[in-house]
Protein backbone atom coordinates (compact mmCIF):
# COMPACT_ATOMS: atom_id res chain seq x y z
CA UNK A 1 23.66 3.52 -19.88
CA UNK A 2 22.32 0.31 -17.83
CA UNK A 3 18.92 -1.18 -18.21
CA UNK A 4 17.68 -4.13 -16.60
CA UNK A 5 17.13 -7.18 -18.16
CA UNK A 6 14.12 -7.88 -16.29
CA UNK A 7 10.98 -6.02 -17.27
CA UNK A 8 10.00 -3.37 -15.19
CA UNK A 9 13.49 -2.69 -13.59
CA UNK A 10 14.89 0.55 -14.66
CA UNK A 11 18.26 1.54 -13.62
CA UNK A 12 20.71 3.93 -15.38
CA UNK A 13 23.33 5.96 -14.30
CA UNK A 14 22.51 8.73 -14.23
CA UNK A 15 21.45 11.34 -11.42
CA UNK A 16 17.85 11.37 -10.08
CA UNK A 17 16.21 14.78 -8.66
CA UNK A 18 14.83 14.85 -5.17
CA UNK A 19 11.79 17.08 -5.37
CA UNK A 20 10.58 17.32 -1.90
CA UNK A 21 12.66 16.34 1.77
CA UNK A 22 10.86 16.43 4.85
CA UNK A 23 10.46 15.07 8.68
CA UNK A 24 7.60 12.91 9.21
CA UNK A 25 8.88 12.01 12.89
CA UNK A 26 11.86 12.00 14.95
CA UNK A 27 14.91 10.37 12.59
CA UNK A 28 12.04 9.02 9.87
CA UNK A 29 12.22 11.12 6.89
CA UNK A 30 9.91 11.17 3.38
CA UNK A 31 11.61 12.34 -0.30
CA UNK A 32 10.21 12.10 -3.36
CA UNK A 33 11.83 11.39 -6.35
CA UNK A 34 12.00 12.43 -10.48
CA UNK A 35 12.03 9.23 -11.74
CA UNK A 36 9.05 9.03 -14.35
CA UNK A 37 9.39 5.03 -15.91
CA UNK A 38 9.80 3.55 -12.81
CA UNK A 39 6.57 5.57 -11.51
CA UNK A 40 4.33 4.38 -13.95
CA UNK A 41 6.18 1.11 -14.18
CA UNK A 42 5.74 0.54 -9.89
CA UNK A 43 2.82 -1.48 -8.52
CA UNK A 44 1.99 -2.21 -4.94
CA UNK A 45 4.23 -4.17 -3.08
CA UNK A 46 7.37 -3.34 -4.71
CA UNK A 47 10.79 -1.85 -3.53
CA UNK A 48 13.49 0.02 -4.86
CA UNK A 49 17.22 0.39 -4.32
CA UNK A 50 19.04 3.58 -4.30
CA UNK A 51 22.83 4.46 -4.14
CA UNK A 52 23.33 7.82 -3.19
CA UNK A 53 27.26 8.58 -4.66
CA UNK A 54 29.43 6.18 -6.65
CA UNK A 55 31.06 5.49 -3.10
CA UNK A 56 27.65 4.69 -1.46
CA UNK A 57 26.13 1.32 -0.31
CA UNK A 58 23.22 0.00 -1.80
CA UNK A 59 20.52 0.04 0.46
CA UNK A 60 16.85 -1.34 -0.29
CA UNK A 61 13.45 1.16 0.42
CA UNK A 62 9.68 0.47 0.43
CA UNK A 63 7.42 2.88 -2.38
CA UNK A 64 4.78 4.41 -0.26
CA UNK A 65 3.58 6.07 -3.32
CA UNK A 66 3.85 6.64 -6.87
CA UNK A 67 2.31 9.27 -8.78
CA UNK A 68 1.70 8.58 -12.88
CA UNK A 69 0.91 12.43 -13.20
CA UNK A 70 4.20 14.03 -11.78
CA UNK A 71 6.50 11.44 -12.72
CA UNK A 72 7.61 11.22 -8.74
CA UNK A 73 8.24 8.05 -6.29
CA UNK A 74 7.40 8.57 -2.70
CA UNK A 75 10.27 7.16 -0.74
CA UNK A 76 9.71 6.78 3.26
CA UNK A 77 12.57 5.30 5.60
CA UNK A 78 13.88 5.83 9.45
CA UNK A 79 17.61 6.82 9.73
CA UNK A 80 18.40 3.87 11.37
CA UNK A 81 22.29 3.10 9.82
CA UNK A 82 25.17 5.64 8.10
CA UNK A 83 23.15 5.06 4.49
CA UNK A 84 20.03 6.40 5.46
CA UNK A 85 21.04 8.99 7.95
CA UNK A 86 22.94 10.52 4.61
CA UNK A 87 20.11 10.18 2.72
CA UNK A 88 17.89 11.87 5.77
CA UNK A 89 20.34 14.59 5.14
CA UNK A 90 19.80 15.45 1.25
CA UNK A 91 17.13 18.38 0.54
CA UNK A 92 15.12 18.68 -2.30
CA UNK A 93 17.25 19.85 -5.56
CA UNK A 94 19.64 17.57 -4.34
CA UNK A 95 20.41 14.21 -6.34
CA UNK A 96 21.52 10.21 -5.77
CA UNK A 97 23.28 8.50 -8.01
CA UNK A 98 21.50 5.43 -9.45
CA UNK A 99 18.19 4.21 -8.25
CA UNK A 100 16.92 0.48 -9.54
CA UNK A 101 13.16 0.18 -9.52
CA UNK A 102 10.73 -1.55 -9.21
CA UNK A 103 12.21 -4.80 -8.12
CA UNK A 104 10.00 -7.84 -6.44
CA UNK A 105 7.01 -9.07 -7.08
CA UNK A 106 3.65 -6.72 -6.59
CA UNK A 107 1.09 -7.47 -4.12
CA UNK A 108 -1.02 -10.49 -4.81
CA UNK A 109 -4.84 -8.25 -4.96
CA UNK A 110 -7.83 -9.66 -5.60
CA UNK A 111 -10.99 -9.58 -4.05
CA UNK A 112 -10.75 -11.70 -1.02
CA UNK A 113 -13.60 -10.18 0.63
CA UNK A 114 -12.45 -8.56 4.11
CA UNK A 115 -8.86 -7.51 4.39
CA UNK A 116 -7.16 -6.86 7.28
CA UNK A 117 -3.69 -4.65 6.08
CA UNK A 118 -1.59 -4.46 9.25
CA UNK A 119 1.20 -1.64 9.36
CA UNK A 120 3.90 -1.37 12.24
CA UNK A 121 6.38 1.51 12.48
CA UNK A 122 8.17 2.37 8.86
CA UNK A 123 5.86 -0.56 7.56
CA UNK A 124 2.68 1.74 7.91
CA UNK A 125 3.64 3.31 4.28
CA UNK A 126 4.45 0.28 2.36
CA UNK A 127 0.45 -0.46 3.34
CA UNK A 128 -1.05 2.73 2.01
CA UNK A 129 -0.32 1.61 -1.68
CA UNK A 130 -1.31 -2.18 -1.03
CA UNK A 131 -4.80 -1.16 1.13
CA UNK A 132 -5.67 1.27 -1.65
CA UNK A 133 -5.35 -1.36 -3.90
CA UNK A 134 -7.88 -3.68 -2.42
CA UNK A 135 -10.23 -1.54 -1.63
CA UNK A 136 -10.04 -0.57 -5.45
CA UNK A 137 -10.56 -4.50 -5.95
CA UNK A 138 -13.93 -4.28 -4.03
CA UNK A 139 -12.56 -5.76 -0.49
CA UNK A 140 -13.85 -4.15 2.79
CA UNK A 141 -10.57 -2.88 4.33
CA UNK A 142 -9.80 -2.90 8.18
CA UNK A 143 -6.29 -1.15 8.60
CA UNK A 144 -4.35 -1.60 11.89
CA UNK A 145 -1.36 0.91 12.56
CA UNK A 146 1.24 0.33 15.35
CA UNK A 147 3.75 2.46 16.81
CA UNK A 148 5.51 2.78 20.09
CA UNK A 149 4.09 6.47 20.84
CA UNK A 150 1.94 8.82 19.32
CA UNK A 151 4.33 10.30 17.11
CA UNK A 152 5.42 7.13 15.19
CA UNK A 153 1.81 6.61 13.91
CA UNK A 154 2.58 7.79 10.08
CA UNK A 155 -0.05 8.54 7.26
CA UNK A 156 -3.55 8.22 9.51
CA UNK A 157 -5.42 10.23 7.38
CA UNK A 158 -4.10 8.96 4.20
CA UNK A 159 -4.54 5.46 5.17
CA UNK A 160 -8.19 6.44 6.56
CA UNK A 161 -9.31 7.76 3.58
CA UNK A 162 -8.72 4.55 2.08
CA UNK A 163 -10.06 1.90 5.03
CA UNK A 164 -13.64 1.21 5.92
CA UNK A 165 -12.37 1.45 9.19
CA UNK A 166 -8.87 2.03 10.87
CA UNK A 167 -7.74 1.22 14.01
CA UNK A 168 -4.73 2.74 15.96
CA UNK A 169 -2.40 0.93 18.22
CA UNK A 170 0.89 2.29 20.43
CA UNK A 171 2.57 0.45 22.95
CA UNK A 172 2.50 3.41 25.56
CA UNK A 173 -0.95 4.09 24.82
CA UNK A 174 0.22 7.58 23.79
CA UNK A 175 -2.61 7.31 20.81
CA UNK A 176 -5.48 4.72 20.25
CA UNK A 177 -5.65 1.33 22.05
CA UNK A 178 -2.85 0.74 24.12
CA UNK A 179 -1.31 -2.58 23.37
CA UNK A 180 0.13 -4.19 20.18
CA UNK A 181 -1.28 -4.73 16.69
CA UNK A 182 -2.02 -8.35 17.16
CA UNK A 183 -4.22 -7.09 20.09
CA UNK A 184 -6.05 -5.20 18.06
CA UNK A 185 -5.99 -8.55 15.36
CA UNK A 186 -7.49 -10.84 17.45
CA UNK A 187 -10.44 -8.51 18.42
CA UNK A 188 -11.39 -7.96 14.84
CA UNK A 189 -11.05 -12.16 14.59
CA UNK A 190 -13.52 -12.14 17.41
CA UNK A 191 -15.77 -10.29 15.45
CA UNK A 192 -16.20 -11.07 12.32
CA UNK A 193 -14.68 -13.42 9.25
CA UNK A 194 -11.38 -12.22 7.99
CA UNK A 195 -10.23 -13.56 4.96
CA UNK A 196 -7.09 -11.93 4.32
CA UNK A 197 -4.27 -10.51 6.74
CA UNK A 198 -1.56 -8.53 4.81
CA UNK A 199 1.31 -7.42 7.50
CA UNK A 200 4.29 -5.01 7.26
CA UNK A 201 6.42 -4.15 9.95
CA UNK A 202 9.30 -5.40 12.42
CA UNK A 203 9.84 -9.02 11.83
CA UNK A 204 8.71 -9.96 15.40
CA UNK A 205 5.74 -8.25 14.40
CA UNK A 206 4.93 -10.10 11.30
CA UNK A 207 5.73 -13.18 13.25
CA UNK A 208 2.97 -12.76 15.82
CA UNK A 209 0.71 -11.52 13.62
CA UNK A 210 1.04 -15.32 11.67
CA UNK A 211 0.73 -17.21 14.71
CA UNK A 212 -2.31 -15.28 15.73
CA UNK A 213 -4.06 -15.80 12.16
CA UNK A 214 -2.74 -19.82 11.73
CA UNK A 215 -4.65 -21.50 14.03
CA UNK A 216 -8.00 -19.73 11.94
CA UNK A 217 -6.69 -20.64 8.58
CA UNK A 218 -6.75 -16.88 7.84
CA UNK A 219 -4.62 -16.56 4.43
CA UNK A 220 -1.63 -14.24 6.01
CA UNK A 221 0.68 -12.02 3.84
CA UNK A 222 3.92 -10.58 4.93
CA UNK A 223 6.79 -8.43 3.44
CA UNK A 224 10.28 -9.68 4.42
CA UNK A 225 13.00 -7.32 4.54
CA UNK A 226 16.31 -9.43 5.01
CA UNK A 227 19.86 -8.04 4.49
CA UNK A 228 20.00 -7.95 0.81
CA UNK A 229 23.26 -6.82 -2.02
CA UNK A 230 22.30 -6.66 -5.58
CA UNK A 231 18.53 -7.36 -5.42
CA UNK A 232 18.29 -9.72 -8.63
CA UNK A 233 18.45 -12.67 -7.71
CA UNK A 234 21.86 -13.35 -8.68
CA UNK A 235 23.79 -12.92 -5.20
CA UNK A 236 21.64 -14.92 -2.93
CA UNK A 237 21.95 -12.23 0.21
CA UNK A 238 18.79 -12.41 1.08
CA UNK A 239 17.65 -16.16 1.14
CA UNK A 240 15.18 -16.63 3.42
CA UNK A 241 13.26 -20.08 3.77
CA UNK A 242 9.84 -20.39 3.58
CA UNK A 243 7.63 -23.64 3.10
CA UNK A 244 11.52 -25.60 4.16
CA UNK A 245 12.73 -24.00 0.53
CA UNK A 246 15.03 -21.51 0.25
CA UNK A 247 13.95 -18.10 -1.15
CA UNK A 248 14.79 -15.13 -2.50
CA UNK A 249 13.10 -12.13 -0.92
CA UNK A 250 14.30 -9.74 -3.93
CA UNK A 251 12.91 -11.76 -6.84
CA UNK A 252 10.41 -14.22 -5.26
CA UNK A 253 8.81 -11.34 -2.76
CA UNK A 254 8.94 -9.11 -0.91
CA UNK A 255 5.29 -10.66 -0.31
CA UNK A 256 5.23 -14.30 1.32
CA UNK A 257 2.85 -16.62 3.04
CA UNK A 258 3.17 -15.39 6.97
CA UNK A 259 2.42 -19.14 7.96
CA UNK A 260 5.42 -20.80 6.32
CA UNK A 261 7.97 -18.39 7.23
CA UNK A 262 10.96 -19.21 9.02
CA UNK A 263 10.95 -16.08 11.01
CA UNK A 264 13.68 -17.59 13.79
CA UNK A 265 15.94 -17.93 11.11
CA UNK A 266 15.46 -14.76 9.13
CA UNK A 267 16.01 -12.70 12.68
CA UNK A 268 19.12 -14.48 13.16
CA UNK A 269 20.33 -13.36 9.97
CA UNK A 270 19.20 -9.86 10.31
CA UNK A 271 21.61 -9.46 13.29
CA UNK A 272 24.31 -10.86 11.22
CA UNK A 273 25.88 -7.09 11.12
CA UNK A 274 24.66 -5.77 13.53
CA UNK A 275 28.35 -4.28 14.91
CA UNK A 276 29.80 -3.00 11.58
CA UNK A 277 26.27 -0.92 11.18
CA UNK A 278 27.17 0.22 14.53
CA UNK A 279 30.77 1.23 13.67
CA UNK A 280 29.36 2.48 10.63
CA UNK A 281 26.74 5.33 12.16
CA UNK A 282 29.75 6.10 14.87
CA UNK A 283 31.45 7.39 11.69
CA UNK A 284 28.61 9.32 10.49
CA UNK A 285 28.30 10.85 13.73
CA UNK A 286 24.32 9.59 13.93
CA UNK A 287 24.85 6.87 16.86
């Protein structure tokens, strides 16, 4: 048996139950997971990383949820490379092989006074657990969702039932305002004081959604998700430089300042493998 040094970080090898499997959307899937210490031990914010055989890559994921009472981790993720289209593929009674959680830092939540939590795509979930958590801290909660159509808008009602007020973006205009989320940004920064932006999503996204809030001085939070190995700190995969320092996403984040960011860079880097990921889903038969 493994445990991890850190505190907080469980990871043993042994197998871990998948208790539900189901389509949210076309090729993005939700399981949830037996894993009772790393449920109660999991705070907003925070990622784990599973490995589904002893052959398998290791592949980071974003908690949308994690329930105290049943012991289970809510695990949503696209089927975007071989890994996850597996993964996409397992049912519920079936098991992975190790799972580390939580790693990275939680959320930073305090009351700010009126948030602004901005989810795009397969970032919408990673923002359920983080806007719950400031409304819980007292904040007034604005949540922006993002999607290309209709159908890519994920959790509405749960993230509703936590927001004073929600508003619903796709780039076809399929569903809600047509346009982008940073559209929708700079209305509500028309309107009233914002004190806090918190942003998941595509990295473009994120990056927009900084240089839309900088020239206010609105405090802007984002969650980087750069190519990352062992999830540590001890490889140094996923440096990323923020501030002109070098950083490491899986021990000194996810969560950064959206302002200092070296987003050019960090896209660069995400592209890095872009071919082999290719080759990789060819194999799998998902391309």
């Amino acid at each position: 048996m493994l445990t991890g040094e850190r505190v907080g970080i469980f990871f043993r090898s042994i197998m871990y139950r998948i208790t539900e499997a189901k389509e949210l959307a076309p090729k993005i899937k939700q399981i949830k997971i037996l894993a009772p210490e790393a449920a109660n031990a999991a705070r907003p914010g925070q990622f784990a990383v599973i490995k589904i055989d002893e052959k398998g890559e290791r592949i980071p994921l974003t908690i949308a949820d994690a329930n105290t009472s049943t012991g289970e981790l809510t695990i949503i993720f696209q089927e975007a490379g071989a890994t996850t289209a597996l993964l996409g593929r397992l049912k519920a009674g079936n098991f992975i092989r190790d799972f580390l959680c939580p790693l990275g830092k939680p959320a930073d939540i305090e009351k700010f006074g009126t948030v602004v939590t901005i989810g795009g795509g397969v970032g919408i979930p990673e923002i359920l657990p983080v806007a719950k958590a400031y409304k819980a801290a007292g904040n007034k909660v604005i949540s922006i969702l993002g999607a290309r159509n209709k159908d890519l808008i994920l959790l509405e009602d749960e993230v509703r039932s936590v927001s004073d007020e929600t508003v619903i973006c796709t780039d076809d205009g399929s569903y809600g305002k047509k346009g982008f989320v940073s559209d929708a940004l700079k209305e509500l920064i028309a309107r009233e004081k914002i004190d806090l932006v918190s942003a998941v999503g595509p990295t473009i996204m994120m990056k927009v959604v900084s240089e839309a809030t900088k020239p206010h001085g609105i405090r802007t939070l984002v969650s980087l998700n750069p190519i990352m190995l062992d999830a540590t700190g001890m490889c140094g995969v996923c440096r990323v430089t923020v501030g002109g320092e070098v950083k490491f996403a899986c021990v000194d984040g996810p969560e950064f300042d959206g302002h200092l960011v070296d987003f050019d860079e960090l896209m660069m880097r995400q592209r890095i493998y872009l071919d082999e990921e290719k080759r990789a889903a060819h194999t799998c038969k998902i391309a």
